[in-house]
Structure formats: structure tokens, C-alpha cells
C-alpha atoms as a PDB file:
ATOM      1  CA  UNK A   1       0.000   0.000   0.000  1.00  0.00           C
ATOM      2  CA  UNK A   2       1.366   3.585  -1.128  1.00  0.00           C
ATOM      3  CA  UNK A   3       2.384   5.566   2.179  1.00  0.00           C
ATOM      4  CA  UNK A   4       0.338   9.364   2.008  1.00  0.00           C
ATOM      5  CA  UNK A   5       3.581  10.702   0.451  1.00  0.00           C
ATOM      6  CA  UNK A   6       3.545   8.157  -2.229  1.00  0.00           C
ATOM      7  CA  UNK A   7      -0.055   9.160  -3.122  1.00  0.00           C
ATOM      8  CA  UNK A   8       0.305  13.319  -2.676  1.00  0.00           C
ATOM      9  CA  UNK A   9       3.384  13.063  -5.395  1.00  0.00           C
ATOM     10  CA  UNK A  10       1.569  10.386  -7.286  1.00  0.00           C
ATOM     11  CA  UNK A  11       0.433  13.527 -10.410  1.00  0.00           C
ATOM     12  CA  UNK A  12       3.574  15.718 -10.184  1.00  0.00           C
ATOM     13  CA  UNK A  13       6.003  15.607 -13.023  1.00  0.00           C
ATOM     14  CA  UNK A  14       8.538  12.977 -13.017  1.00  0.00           C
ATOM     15  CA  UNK A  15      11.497  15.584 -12.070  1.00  0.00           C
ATOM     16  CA  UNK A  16       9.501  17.056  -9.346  1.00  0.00           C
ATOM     17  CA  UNK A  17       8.633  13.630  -7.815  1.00  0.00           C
ATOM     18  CA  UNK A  18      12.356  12.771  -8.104  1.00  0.00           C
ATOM     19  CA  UNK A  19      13.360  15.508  -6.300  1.00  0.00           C
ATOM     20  CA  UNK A  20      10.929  15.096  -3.792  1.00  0.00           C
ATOM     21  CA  UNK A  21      11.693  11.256  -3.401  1.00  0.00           C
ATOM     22  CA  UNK A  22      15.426  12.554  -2.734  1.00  0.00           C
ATOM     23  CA  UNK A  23      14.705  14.678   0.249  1.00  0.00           C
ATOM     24  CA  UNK A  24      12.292  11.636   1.847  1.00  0.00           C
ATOM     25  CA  UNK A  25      14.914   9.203   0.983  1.00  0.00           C
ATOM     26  CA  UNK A  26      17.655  11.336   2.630  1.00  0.00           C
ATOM     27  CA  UNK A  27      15.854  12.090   5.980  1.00  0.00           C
ATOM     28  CA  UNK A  28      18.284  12.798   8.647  1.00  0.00           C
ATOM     29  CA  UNK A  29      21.418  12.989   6.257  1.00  0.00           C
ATOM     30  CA  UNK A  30      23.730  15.538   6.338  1.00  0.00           C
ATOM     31  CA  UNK A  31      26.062  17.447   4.162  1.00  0.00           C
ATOM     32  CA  UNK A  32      28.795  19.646   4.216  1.00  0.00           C
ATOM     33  CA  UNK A  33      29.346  22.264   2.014  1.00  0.00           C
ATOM     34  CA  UNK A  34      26.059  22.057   0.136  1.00  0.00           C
ATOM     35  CA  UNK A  35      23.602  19.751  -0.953  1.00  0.00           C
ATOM     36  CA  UNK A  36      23.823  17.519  -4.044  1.00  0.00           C
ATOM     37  CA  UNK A  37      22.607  18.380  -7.856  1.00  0.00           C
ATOM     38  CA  UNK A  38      20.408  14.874  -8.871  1.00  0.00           C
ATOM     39  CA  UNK A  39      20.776  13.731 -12.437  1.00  0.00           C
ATOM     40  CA  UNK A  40      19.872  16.009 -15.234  1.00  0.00           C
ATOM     41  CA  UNK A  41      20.917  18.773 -13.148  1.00  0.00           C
ATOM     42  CA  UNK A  42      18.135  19.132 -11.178  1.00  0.00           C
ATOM     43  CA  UNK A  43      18.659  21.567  -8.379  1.00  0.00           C
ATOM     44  CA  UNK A  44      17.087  20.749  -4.634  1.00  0.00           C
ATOM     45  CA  UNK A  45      17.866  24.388  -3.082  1.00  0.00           C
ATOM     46  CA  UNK A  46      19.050  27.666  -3.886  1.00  0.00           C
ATOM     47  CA  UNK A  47      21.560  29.436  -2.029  1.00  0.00           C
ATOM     48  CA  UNK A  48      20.562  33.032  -3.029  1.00  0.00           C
ATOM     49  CA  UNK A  49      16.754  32.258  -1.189  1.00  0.00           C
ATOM     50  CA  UNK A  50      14.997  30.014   1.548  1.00  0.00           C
ATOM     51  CA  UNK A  51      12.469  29.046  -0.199  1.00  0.00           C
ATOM     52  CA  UNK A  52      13.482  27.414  -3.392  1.00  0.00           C
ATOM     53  CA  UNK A  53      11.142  27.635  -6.268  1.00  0.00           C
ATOM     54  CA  UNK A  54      12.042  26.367  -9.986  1.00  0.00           C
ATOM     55  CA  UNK A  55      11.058  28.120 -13.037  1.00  0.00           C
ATOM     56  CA  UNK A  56       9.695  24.755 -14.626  1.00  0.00           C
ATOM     57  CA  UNK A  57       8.135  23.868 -11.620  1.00  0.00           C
ATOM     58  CA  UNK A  58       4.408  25.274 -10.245  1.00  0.00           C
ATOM     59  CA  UNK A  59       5.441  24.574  -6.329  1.00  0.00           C
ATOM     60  CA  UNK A  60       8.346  25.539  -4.268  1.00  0.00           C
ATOM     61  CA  UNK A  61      10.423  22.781  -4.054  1.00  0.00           C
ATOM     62  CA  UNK A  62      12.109  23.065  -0.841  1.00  0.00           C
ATOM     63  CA  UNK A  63      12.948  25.612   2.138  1.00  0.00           C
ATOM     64  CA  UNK A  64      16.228  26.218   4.478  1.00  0.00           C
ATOM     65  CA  UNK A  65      16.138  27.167   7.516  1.00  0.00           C
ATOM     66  CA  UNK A  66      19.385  29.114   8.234  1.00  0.00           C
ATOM     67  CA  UNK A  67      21.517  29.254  10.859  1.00  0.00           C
ATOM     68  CA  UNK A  68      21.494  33.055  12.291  1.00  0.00           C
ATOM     69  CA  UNK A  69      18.879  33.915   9.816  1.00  0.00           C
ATOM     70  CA  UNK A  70      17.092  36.890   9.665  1.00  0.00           C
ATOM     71  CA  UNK A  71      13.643  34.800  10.651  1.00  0.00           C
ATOM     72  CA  UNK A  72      12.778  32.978  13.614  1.00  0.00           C
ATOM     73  CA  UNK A  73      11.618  29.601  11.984  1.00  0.00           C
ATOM     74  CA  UNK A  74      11.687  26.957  14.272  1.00  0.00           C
ATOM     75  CA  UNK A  75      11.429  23.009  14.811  1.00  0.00           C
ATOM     76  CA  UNK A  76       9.380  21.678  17.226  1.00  0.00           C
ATOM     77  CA  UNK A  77       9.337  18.395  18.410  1.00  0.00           C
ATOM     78  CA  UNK A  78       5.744  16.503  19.858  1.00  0.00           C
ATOM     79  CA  UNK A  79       5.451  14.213  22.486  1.00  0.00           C
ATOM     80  CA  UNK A  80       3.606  12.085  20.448  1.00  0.00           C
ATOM     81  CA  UNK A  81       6.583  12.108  17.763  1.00  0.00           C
ATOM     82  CA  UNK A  82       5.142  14.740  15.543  1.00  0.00           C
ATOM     83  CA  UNK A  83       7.595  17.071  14.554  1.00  0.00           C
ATOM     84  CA  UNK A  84       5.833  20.516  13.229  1.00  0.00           C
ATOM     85  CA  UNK A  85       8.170  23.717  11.528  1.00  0.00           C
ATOM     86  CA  UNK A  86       7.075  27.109  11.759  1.00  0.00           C
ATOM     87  CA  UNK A  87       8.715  28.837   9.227  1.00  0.00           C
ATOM     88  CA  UNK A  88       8.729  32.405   8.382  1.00  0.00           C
ATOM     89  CA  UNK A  89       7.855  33.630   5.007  1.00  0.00           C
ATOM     90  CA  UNK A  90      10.264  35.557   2.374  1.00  0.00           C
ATOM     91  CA  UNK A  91       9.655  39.078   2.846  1.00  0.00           C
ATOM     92  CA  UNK A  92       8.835  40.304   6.904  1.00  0.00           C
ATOM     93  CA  UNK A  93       6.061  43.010   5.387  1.00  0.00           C
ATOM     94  CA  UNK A  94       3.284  40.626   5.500  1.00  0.00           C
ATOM     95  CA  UNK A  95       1.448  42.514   3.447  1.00  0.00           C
ATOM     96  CA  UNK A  96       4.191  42.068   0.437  1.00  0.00           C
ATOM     97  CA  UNK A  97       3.775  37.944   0.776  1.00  0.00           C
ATOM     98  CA  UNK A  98       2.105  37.720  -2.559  1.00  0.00           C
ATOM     99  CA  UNK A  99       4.831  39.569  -4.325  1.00  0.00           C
ATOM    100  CA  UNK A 100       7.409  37.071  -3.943  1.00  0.00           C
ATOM    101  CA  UNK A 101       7.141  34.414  -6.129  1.00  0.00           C
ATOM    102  CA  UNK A 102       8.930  31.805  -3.530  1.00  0.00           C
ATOM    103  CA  UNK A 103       5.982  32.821  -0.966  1.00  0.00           C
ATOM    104  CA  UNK A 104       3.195  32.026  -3.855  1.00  0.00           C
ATOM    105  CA  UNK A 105       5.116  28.847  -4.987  1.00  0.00           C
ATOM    106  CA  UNK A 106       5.014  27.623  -0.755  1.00  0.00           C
ATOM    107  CA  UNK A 107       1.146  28.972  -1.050  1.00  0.00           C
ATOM    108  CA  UNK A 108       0.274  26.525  -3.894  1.00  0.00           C
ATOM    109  CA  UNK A 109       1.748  23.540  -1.728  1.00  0.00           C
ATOM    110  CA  UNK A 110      -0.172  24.647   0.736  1.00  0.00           C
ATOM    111  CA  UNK A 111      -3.639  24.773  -1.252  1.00  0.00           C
ATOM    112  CA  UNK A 112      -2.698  21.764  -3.304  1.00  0.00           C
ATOM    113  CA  UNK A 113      -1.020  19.492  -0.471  1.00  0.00           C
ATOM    114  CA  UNK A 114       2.140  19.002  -2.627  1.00  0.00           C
ATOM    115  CA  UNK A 115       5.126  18.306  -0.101  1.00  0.00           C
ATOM    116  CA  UNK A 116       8.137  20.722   0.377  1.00  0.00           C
ATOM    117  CA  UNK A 117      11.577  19.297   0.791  1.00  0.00           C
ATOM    118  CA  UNK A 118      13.237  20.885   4.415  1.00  0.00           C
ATOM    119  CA  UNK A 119      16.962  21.543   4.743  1.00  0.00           C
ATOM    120  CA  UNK A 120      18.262  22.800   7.843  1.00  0.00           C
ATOM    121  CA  UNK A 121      21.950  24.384   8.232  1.00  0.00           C
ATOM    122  CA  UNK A 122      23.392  23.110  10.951  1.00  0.00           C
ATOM    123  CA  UNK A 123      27.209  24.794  10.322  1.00  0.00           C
ATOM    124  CA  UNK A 124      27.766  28.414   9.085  1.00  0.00           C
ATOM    125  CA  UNK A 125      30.427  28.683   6.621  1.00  0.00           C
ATOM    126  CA  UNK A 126      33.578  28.050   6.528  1.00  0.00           C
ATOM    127  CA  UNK A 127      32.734  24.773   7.432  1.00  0.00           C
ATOM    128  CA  UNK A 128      28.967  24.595   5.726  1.00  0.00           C
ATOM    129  CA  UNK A 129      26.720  21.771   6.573  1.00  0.00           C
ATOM    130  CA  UNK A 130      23.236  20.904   6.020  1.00  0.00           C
ATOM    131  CA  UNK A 131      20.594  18.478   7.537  1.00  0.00           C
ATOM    132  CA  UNK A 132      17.957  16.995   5.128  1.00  0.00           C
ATOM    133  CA  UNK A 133      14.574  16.926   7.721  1.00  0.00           C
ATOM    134  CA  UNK A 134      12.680  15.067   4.815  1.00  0.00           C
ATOM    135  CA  UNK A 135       9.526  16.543   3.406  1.00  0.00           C
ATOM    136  CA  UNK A 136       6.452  18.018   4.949  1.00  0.00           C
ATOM    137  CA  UNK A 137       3.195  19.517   4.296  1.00  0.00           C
ATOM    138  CA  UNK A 138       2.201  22.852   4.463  1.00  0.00           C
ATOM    139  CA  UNK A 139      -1.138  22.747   7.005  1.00  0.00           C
ATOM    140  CA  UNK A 140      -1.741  26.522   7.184  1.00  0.00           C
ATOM    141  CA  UNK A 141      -0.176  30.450   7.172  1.00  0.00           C
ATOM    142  CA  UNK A 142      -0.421  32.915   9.930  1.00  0.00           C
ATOM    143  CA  UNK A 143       0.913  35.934  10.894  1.00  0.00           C
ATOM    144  CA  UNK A 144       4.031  35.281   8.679  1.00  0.00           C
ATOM    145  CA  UNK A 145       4.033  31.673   9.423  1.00  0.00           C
ATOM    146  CA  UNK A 146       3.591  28.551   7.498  1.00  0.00           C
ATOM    147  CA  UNK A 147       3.237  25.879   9.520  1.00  0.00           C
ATOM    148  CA  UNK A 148       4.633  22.881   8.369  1.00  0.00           C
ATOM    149  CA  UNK A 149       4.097  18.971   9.474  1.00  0.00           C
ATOM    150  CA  UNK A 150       6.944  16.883   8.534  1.00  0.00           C
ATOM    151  CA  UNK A 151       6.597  13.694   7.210  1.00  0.00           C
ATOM    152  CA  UNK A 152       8.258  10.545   9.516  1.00  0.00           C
ATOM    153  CA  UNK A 153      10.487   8.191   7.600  1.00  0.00           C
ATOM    154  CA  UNK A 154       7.915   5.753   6.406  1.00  0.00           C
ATOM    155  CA  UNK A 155       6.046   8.821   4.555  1.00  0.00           C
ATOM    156  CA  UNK A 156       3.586   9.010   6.964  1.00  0.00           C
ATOM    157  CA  UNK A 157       2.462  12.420   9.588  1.00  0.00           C
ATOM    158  CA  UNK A 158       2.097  11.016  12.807  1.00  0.00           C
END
């Protein structure tokens, strides 16, 4: 039986559901310097913006939270094993969320229940590294704020 992530990637473009699979199948990895391009050069991130939205894609892809950022995302972890990100969109003038494209791309996941990939710096540069959290679903936006259930390792929300 397909696992809820299997079935919300199910009608995405084959490039978009690889790049997807990648961030589920890394869960918990980490990388230094920066994260891998996938065949076909198919970029996961961006390093210019946290929230990473392709051209040839209708979603954002994936999101970075940054170490010493200028947002105050942050990871909570349930008792029950849930673990839920609030993460701060681009641009603080909430007013101005529709203007960025990354924010409308993150709204569209949100509406559509397409999963986001979640990287997480861990090191600041020199050193650079990054922690893959998986993928997760946008649930809602407030105040700034989408909030974000991640996906455990067997593609599942607990």
C-alpha cells in the first residue's frame, strides 16, 4: 500500500517527484558544504533564497532554515513524535507575501497538499553543513508563518 507521500506526489512531473523522493529518501542525512545536484541537473535548493522555487516547476520545491537567519523559523518536536516547523515567510512586510514568487510557490503547496523538501543548516560557513529533515506539508499560514508537518520516515504524519 502507497504511504500518504507516495499518493500526494503520485500527479507531479517525473522531475519534481524525483526531487521530492530525494529529500524523503535522505531524511536525517547531512552534508557539508552544500547539498547535491540529482541527475539532469536538477537543483534541490538555492543558495541566493529560503524558499526554493524552480522556473519549470508550479510549487516551491524546498525551504532552508538558516543558521542566524534573519527569521525565527523553528522546529518543534511533539510528544507524540510529531515534529511541526514554523517557518517564516520571504519578505517580513506581511502585506508584500504575494509579491514574492517563492511565498506564492510555498502557497500553492499549501492549497494543493504538494510536499516541500526541508533543509536545515546546521554549520555556518567556513565549514557549511546541512541536515535533510525530509519533506512536509504545508497545514496553514499565519501571521508570517507557514506551519509545516513533517513527514516521519515511512512517509507518513504522525
Amino acid at each position: 500500500m502507497k504511504s500518504t507521500f507516495e499518493t500526494l506526489i503520485d500527479s507531479l512531473t517525473p522531475k519534481h517527484k524525483l526531487a521530492l523522493k530525494w529529500f524523503q529518501n535522505n531524511k536525517n542525512n547531512e552534508f557539508k558544504g552544500w547539498v547535491p545536484v540529482l541527475e539532469n541537473d536538477i537543483l534541490l535548493a538555492s543558495k541566493a533564497k529560503g524558499i526554493f522555487k524552480p522556473k519549470d516547476i508550479n510549487y516551491a520545491l524546498s525551504i532552508r532554515l538558516s543558521k542566524n537567519g534573519p527569521y525565527d523559523d523553528q522546529l518543534q518536536y511533539k510528544e507524540d513524535g510529531k515534529i511541526l516547523l514554523k517557518y517564516f515567510q520571504e519578505n517580513k512586510n506581511l502585506k508584500e507575501r504575494d509579491l514574492e514568487y517563492t511565498n506564492i510557490g510555498l502557497k500553492k503547496c499549501m492549497k494543493e497538499t504538494v510536499p516541500v523538501g526541508i533543509i536545515i543548516q546546521t554549520e555556518l560557513k567556513p565549514n557549511s553543513r546541512y541536515k535533510i529533515a525530509g519533506t512536509g506539508i504545508v497545514k496553514k499560514w499565519e501571521d508570517g508563518y507557514y506551519y509545516i508537518e513533517i513527514f516521519a520516515q515511512n512517509g507518513e504524519i504522525k
